[in-house]
Protein backbone atom coordinates (compact mmCIF):
# COMPACT_ATOMS: atom_id res chain seq x y z
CA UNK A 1 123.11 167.31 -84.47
CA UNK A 2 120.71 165.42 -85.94
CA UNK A 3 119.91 166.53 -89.95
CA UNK A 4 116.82 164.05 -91.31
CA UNK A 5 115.37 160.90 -90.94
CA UNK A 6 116.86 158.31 -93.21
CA UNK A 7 114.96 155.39 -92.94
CA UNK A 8 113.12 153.40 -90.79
CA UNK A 9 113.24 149.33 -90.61
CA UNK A 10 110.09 147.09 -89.90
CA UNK A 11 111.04 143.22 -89.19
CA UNK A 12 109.35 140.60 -90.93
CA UNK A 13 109.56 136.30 -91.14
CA UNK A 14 111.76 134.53 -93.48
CA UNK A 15 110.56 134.11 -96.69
CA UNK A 16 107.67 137.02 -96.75
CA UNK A 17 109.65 139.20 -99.57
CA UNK A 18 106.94 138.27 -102.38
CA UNK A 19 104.38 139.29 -100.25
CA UNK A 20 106.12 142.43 -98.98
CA UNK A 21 106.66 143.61 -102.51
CA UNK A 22 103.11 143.09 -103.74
CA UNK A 23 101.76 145.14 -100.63
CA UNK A 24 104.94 148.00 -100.78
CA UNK A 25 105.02 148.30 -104.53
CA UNK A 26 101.06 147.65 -105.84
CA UNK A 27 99.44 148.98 -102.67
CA UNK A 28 101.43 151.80 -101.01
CA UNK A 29 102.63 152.74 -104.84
CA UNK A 30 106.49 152.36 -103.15
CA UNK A 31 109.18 151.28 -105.50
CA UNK A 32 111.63 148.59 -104.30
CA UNK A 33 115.59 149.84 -104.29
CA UNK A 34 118.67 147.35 -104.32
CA UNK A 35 120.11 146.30 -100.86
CA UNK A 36 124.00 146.76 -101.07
CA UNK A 37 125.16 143.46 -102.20
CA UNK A 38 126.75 142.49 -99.02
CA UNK A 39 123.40 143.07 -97.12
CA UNK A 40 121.33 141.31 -99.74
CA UNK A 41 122.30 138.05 -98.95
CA UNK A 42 120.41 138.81 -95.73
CA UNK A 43 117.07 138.75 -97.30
CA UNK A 44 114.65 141.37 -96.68
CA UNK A 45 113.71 144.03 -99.17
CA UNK A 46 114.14 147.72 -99.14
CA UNK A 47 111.10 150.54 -100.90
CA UNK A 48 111.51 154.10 -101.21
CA UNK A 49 108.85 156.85 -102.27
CA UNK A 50 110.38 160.31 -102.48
CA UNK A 51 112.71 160.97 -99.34
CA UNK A 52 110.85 158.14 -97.84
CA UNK A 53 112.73 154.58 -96.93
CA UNK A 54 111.25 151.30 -95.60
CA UNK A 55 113.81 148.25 -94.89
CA UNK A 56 111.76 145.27 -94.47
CA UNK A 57 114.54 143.18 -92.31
CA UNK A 58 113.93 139.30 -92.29
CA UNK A 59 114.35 138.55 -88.23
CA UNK A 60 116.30 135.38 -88.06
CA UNK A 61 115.68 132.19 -85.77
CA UNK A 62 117.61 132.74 -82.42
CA UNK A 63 121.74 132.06 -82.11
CA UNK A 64 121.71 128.30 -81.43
CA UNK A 65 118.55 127.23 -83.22
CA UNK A 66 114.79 127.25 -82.60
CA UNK A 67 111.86 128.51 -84.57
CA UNK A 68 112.18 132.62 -86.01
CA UNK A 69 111.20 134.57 -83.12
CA UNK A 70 109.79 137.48 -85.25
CA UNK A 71 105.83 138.88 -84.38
CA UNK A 72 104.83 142.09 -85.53
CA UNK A 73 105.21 144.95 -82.86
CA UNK A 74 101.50 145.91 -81.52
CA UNK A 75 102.45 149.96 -80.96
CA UNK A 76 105.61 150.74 -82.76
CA UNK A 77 104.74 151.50 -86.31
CA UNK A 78 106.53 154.53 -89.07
CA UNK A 79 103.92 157.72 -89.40
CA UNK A 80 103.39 158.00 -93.30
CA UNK A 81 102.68 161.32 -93.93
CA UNK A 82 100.20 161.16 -97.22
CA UNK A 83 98.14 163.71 -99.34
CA UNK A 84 94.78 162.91 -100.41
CA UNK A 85 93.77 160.50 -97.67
CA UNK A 86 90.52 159.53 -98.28
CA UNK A 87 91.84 157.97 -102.02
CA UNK A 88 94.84 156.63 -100.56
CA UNK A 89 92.77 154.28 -98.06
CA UNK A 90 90.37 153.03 -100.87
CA UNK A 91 93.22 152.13 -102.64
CA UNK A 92 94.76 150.38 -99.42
CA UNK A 93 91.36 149.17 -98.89
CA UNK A 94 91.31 147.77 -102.44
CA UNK A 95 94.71 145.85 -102.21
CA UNK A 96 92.60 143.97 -99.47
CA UNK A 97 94.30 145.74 -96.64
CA UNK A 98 93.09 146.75 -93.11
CA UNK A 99 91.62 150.84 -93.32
CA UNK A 100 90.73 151.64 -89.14
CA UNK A 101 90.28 155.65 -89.16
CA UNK A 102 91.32 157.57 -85.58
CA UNK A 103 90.19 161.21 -85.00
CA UNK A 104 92.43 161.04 -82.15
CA UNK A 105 95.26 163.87 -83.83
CA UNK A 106 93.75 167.10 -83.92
CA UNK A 107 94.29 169.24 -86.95
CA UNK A 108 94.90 165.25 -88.91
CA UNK A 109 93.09 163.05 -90.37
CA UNK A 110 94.35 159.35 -90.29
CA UNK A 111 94.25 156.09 -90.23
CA UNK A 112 96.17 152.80 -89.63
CA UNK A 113 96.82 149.43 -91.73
CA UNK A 114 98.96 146.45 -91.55
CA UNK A 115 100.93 144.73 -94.31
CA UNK A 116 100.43 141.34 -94.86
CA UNK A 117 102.92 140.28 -91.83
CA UNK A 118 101.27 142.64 -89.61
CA UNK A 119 103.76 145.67 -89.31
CA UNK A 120 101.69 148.69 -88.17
CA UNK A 121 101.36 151.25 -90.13
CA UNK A 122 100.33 155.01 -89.73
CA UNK A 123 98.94 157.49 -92.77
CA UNK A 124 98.29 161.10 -91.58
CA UNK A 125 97.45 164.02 -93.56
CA UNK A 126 97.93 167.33 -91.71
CA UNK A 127 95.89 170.38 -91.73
CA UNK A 128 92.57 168.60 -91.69
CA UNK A 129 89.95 168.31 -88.59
């Protein structure tokens, strides 16, 4: 049976950490959280807030060479649920990142964003027309 959600992992390119820690940490107010030490020399970066875990997993270049096949998935994205939405977007919005509102979810309010490698990203507040 399943019990909770651990965590959820978004892919990113080699060598984005920097700017995935300035956009988990300063914008979404995350806090970054070791990577066992064996899965640390993989790269990537890990951010928790609460009960909530992002892995940020660097996607390496196909077996037998060739360029990093990473791109940021169009649809899939984690659902972030968030209180006070209106001040968590203008402070999104003031880290320079994307703020596009959908009234789409009734009884919601929301919005998506992107971090700086393009990951999709949902915010929803509940129990809100």
């Amino acid at each position: 049976m399943l019990a909770a959600l651990d965590h959820v992992q978004l892919a990113a390119p080699p060598g984005s950490e920097d700017l995935l820690r300035t956009f988990y940490v300063d914008a979404l107010g995350m806090t970054e959280i070791p990577k066992p030490p064996v899965l640390a020399s993989r790269g990537g970066c890990w951010f928790q807030a609460g009960l909530v875990q992002l892995h940020l997993g660097i996607e390496d270049a196909p077996a037998g060479g060739g360029e990093c096949s990473w791109r940021p998935s169009k649809k899939a994205h984690p659902g972030l649920r968030v209180t006070g939405i209106e001040a968590y977007a203008a402070r999104l919005e003031a880290h320079g990142a994307p703020v596009t509102w959908d009234h789409d979810l009734p009884g919601h309010r929301r919005f998506y964003s992107t971090d700086p490698v393009g990951n999709r990203l949902e915010f929803l507040e509940p129990g809100q027309a």
